[in-house]
PDB file of N, CA and C in Angstrom:
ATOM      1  N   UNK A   1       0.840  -1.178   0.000  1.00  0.00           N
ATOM      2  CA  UNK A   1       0.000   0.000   0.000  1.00  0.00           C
ATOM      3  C   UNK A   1       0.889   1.247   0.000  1.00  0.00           C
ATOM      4  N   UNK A   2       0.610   2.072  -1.114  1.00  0.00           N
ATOM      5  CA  UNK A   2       1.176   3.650  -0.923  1.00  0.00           C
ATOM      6  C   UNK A   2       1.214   4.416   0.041  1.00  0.00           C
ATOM      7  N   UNK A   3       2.178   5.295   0.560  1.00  0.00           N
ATOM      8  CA  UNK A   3       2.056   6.195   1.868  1.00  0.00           C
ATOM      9  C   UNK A   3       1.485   6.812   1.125  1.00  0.00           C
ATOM     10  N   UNK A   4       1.055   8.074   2.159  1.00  0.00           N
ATOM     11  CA  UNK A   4       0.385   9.067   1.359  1.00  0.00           C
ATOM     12  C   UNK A   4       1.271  10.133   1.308  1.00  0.00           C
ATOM     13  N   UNK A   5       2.716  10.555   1.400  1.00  0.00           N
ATOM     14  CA  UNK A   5       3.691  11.126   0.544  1.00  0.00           C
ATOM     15  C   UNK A   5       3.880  10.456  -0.491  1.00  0.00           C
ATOM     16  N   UNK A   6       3.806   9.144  -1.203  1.00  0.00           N
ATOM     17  CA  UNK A   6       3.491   8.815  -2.249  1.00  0.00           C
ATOM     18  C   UNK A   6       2.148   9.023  -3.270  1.00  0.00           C
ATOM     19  N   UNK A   7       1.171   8.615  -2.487  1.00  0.00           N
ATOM     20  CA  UNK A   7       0.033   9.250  -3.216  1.00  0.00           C
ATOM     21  C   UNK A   7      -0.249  11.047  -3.532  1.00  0.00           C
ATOM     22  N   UNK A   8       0.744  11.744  -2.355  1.00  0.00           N
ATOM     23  CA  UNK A   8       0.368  13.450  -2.905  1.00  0.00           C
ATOM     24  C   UNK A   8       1.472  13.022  -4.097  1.00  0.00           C
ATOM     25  N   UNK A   9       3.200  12.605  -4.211  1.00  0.00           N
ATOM     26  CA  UNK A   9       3.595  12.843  -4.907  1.00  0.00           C
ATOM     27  C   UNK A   9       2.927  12.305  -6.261  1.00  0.00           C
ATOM     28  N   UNK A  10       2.171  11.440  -6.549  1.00  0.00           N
ATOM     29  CA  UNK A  10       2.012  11.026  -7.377  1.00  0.00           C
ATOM     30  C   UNK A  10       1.002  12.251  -8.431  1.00  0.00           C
ATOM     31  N   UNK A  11       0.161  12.890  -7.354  1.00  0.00           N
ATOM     32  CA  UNK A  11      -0.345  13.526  -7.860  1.00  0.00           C
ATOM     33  C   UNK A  11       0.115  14.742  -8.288  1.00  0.00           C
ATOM     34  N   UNK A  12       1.198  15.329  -7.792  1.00  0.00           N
ATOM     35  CA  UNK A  12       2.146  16.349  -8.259  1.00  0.00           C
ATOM     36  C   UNK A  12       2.529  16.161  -9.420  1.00  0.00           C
ATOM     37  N   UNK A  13       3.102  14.613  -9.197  1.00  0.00           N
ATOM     38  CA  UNK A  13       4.274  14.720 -10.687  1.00  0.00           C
ATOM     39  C   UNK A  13       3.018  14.698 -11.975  1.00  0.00           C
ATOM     40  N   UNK A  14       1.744  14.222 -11.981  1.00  0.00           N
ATOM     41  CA  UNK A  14       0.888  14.800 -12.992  1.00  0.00           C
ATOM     42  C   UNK A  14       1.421  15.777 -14.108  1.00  0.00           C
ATOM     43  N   UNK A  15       0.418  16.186 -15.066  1.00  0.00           N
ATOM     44  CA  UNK A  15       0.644  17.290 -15.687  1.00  0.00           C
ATOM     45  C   UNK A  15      -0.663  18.226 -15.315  1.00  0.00           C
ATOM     46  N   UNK A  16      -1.458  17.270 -14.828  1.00  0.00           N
ATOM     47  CA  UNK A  16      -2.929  18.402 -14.722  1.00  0.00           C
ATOM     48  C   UNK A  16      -2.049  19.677 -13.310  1.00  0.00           C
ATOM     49  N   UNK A  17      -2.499  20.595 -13.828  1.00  0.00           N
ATOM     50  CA  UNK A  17      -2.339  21.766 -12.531  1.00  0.00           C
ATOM     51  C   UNK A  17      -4.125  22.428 -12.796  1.00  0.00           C
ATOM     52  N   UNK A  18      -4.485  23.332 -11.868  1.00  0.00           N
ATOM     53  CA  UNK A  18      -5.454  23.908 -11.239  1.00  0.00           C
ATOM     54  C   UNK A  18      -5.217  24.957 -12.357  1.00  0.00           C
ATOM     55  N   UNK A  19      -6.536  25.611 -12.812  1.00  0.00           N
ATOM     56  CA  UNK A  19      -6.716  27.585 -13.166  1.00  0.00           C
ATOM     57  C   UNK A  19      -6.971  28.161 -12.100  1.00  0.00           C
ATOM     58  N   UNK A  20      -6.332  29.313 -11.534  1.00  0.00           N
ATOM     59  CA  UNK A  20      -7.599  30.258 -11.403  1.00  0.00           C
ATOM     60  C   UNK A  20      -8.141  30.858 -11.786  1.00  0.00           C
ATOM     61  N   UNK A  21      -9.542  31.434 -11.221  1.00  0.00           N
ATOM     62  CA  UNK A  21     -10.246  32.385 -11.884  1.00  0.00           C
ATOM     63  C   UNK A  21      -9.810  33.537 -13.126  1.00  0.00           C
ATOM     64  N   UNK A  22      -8.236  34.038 -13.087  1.00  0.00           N
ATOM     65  CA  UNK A  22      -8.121  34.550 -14.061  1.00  0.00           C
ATOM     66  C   UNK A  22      -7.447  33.936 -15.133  1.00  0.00           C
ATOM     67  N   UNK A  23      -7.356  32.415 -15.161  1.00  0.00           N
ATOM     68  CA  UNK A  23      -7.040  31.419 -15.881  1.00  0.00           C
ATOM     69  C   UNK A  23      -5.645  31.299 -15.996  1.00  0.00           C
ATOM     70  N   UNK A  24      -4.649  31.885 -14.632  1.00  0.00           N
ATOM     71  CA  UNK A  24      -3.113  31.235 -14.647  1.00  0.00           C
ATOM     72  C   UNK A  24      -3.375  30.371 -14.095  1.00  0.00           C
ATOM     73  N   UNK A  25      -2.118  29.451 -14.565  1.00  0.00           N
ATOM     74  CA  UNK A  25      -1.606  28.014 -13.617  1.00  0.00           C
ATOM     75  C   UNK A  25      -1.404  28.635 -12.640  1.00  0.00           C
ATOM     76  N   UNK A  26      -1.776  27.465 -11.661  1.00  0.00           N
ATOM     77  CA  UNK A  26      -1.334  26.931 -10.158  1.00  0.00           C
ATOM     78  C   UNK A  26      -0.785  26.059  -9.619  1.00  0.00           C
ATOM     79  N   UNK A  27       0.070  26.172  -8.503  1.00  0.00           N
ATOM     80  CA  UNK A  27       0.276  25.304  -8.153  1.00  0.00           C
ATOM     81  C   UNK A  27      -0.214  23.935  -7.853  1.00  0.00           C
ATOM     82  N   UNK A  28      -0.495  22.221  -7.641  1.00  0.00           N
ATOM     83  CA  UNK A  28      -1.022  21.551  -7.581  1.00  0.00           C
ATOM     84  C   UNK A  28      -1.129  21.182  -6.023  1.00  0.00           C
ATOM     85  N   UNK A  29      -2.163  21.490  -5.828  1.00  0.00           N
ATOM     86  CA  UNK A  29      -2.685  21.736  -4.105  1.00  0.00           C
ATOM     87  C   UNK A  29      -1.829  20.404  -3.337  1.00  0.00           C
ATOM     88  N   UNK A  30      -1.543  19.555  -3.768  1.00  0.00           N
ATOM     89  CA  UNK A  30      -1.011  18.166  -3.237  1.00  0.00           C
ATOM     90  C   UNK A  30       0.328  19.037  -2.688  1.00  0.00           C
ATOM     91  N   UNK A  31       1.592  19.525  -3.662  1.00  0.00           N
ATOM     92  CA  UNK A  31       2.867  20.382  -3.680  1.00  0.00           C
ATOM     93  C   UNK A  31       2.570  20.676  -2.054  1.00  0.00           C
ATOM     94  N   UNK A  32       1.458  21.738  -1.605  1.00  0.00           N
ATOM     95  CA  UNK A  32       1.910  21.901  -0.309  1.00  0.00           C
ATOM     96  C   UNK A  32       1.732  21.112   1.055  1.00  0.00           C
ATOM     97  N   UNK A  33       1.509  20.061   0.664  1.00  0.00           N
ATOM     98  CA  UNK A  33       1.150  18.970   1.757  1.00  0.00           C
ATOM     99  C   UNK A  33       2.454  18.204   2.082  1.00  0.00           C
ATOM    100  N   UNK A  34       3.188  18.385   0.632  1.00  0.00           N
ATOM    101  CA  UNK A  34       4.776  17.749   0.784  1.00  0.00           C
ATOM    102  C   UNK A  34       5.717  18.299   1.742  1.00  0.00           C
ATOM    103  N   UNK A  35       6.441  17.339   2.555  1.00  0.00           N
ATOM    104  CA  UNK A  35       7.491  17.951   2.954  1.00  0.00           C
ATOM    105  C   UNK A  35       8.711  18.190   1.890  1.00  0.00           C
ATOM    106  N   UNK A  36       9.353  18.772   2.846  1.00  0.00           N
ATOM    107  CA  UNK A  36      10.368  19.545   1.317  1.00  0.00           C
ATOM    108  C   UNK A  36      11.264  18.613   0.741  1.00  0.00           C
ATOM    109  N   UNK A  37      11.906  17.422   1.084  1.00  0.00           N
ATOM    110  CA  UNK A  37      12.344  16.380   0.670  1.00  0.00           C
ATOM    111  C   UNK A  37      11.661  15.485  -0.160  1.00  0.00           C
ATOM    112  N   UNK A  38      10.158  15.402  -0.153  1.00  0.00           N
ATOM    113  CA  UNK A  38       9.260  14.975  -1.106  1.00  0.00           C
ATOM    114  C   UNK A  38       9.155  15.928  -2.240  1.00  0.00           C
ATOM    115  N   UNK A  39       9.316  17.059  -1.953  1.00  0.00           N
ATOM    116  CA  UNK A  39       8.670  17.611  -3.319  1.00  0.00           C
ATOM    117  C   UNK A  39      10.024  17.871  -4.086  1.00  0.00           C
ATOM    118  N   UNK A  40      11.160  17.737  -3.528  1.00  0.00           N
ATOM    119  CA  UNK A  40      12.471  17.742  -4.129  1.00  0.00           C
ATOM    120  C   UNK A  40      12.178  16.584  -5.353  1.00  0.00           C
ATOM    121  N   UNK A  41      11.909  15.140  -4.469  1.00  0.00           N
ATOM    122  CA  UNK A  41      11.707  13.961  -5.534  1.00  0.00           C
ATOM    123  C   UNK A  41      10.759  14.634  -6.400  1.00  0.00           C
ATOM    124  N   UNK A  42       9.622  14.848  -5.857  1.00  0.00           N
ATOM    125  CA  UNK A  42       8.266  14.861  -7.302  1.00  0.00           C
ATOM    126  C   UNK A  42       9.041  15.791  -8.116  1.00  0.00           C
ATOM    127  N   UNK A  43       9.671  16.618  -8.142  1.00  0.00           N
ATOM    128  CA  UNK A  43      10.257  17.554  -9.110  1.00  0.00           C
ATOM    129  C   UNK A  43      11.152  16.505  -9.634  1.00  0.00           C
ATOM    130  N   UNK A  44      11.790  15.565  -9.234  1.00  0.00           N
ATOM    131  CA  UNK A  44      12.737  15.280 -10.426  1.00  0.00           C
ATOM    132  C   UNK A  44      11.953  13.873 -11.193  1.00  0.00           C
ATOM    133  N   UNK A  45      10.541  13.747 -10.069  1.00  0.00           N
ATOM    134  CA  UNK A  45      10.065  12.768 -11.290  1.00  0.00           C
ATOM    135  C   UNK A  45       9.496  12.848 -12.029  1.00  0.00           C
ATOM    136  N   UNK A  46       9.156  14.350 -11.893  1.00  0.00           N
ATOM    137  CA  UNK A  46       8.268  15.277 -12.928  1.00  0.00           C
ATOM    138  C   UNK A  46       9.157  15.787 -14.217  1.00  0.00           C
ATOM    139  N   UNK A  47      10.372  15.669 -14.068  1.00  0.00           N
ATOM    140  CA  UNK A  47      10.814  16.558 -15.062  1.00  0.00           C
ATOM    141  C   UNK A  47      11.081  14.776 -15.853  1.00  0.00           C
ATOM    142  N   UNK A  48      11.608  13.489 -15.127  1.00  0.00           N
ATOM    143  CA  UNK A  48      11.689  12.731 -15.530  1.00  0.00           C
ATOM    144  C   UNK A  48      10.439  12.313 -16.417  1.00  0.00           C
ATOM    145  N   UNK A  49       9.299  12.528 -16.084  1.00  0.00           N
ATOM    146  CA  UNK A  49       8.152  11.944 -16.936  1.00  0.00           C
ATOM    147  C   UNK A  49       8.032  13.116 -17.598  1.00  0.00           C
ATOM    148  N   UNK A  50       7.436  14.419 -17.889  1.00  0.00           N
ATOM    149  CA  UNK A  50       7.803  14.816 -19.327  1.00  0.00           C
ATOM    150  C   UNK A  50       9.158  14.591 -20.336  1.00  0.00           C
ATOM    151  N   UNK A  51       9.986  13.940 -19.837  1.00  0.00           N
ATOM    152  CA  UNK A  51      11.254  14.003 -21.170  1.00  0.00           C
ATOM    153  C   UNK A  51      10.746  12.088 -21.625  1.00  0.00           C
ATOM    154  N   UNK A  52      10.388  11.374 -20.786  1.00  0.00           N
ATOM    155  CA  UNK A  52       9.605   9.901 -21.597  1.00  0.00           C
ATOM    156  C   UNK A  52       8.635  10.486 -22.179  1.00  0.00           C
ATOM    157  N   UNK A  53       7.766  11.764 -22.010  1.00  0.00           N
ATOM    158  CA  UNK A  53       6.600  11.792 -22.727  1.00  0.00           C
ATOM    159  C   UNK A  53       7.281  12.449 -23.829  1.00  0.00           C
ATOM    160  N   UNK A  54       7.659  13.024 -23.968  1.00  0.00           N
ATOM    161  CA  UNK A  54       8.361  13.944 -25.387  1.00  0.00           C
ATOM    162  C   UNK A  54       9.097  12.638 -26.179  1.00  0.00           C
ATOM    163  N   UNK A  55       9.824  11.983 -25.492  1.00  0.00           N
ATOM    164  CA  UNK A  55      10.490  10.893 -26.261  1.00  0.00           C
ATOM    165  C   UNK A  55       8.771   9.635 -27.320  1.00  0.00           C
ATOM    166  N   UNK A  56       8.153   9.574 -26.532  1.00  0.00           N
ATOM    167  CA  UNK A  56       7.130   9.101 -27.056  1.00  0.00           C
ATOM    168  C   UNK A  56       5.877   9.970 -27.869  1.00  0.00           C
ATOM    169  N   UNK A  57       6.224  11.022 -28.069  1.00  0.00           N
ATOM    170  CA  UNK A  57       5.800  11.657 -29.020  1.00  0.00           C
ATOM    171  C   UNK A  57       5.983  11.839 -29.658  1.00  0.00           C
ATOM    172  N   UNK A  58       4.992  11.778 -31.041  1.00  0.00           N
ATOM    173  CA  UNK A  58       5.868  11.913 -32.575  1.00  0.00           C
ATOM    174  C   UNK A  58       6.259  13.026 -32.982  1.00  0.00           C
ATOM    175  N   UNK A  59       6.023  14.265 -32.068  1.00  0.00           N
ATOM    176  CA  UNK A  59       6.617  16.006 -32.717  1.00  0.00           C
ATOM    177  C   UNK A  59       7.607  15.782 -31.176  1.00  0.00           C
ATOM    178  N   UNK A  60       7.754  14.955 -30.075  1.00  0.00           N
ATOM    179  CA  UNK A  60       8.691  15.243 -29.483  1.00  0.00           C
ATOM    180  C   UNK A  60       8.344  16.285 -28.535  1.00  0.00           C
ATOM    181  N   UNK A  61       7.003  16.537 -27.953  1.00  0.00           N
ATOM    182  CA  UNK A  61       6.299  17.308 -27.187  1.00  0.00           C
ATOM    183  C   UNK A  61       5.662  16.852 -25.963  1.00  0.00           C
ATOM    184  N   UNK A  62       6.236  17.156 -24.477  1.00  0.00           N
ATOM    185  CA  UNK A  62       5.377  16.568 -23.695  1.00  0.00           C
ATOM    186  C   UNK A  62       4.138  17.044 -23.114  1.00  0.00           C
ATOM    187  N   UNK A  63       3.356  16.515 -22.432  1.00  0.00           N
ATOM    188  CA  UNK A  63       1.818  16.719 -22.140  1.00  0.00           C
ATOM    189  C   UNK A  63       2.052  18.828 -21.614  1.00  0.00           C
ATOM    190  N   UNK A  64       2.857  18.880 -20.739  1.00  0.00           N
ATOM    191  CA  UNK A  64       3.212  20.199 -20.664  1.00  0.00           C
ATOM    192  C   UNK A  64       3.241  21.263 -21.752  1.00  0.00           C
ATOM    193  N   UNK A  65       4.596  20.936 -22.725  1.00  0.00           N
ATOM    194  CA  UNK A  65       4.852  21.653 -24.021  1.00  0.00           C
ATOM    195  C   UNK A  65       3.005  21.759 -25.105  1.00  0.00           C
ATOM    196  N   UNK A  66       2.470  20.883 -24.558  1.00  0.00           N
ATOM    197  CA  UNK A  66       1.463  20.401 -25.326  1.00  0.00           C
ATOM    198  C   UNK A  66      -0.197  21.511 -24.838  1.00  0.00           C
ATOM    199  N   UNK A  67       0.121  21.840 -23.615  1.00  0.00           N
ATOM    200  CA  UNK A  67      -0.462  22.513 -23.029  1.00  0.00           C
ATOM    201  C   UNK A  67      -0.631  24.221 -23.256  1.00  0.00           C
ATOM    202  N   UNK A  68       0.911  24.381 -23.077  1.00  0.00           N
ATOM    203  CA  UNK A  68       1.127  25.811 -23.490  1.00  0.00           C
ATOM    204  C   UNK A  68       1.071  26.238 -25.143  1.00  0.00           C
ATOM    205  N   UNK A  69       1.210  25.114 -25.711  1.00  0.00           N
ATOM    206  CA  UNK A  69       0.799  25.613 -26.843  1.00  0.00           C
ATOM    207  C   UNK A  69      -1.110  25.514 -27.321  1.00  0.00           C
ATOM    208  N   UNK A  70      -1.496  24.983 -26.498  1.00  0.00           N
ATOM    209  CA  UNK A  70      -3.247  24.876 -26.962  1.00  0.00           C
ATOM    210  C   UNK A  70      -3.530  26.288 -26.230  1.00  0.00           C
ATOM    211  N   UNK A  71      -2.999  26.386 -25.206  1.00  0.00           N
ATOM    212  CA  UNK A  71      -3.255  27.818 -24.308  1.00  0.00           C
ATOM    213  C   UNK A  71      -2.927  29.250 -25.192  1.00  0.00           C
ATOM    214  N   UNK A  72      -1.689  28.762 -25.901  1.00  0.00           N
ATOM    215  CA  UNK A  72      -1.521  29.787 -26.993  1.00  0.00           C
ATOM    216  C   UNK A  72      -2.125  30.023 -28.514  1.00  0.00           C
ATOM    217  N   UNK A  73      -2.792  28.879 -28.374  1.00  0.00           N
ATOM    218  CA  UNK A  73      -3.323  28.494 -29.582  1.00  0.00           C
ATOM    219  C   UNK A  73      -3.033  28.284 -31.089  1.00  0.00           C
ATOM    220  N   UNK A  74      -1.623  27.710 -30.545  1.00  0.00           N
ATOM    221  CA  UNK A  74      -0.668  27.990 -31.797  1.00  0.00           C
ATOM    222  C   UNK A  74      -0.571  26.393 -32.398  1.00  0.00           C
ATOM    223  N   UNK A  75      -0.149  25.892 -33.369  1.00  0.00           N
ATOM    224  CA  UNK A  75       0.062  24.682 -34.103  1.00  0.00           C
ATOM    225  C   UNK A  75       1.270  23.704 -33.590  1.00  0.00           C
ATOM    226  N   UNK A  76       1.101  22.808 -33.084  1.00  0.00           N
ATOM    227  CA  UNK A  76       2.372  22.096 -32.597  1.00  0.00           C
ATOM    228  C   UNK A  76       3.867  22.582 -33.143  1.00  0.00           C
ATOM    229  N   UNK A  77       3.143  22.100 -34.610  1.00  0.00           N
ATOM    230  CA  UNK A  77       4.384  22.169 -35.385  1.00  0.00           C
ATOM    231  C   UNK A  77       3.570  22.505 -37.043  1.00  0.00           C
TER     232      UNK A  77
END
């Protein structure tokens, strides 16, 4: 069974983040439940899972890169 510093991290390293009301990103409410040695990891397993997701993409874009560009409304590629 998962601790639940595993289950917030899990939900960190995600790509979904929160809007607010004036439609910036937010932080992912889980982030502050971490102690700071946890969120050290979720950051490097976060940066680790977008560079497998870019590698498994056929323009080489991860769910992130993929984001800011629909937000910008611009063409992958």
């Amino acid at each position: 069974m998962a601790s639940d510093d595993e289950l917030l991290r899990e939900q960190v390293v995600s790509a979904w983040r929160p809007r607010g009301r004036d439609g910036g990103v937010r932080s992912h409410p889980a982030w502050h439940d971490l102690p700071e040695r946890e969120r050290a990891r979720a950051y490097d397993e976060a940066a680790s899972a977008r560079r497998l997701e870019a590698a498994l993409d056929p323009e080489g874009l991860s769910t992130t890169a993929r984001a800011v560009l629909a937000r910008l409304r611009l063409p992958s590629r």
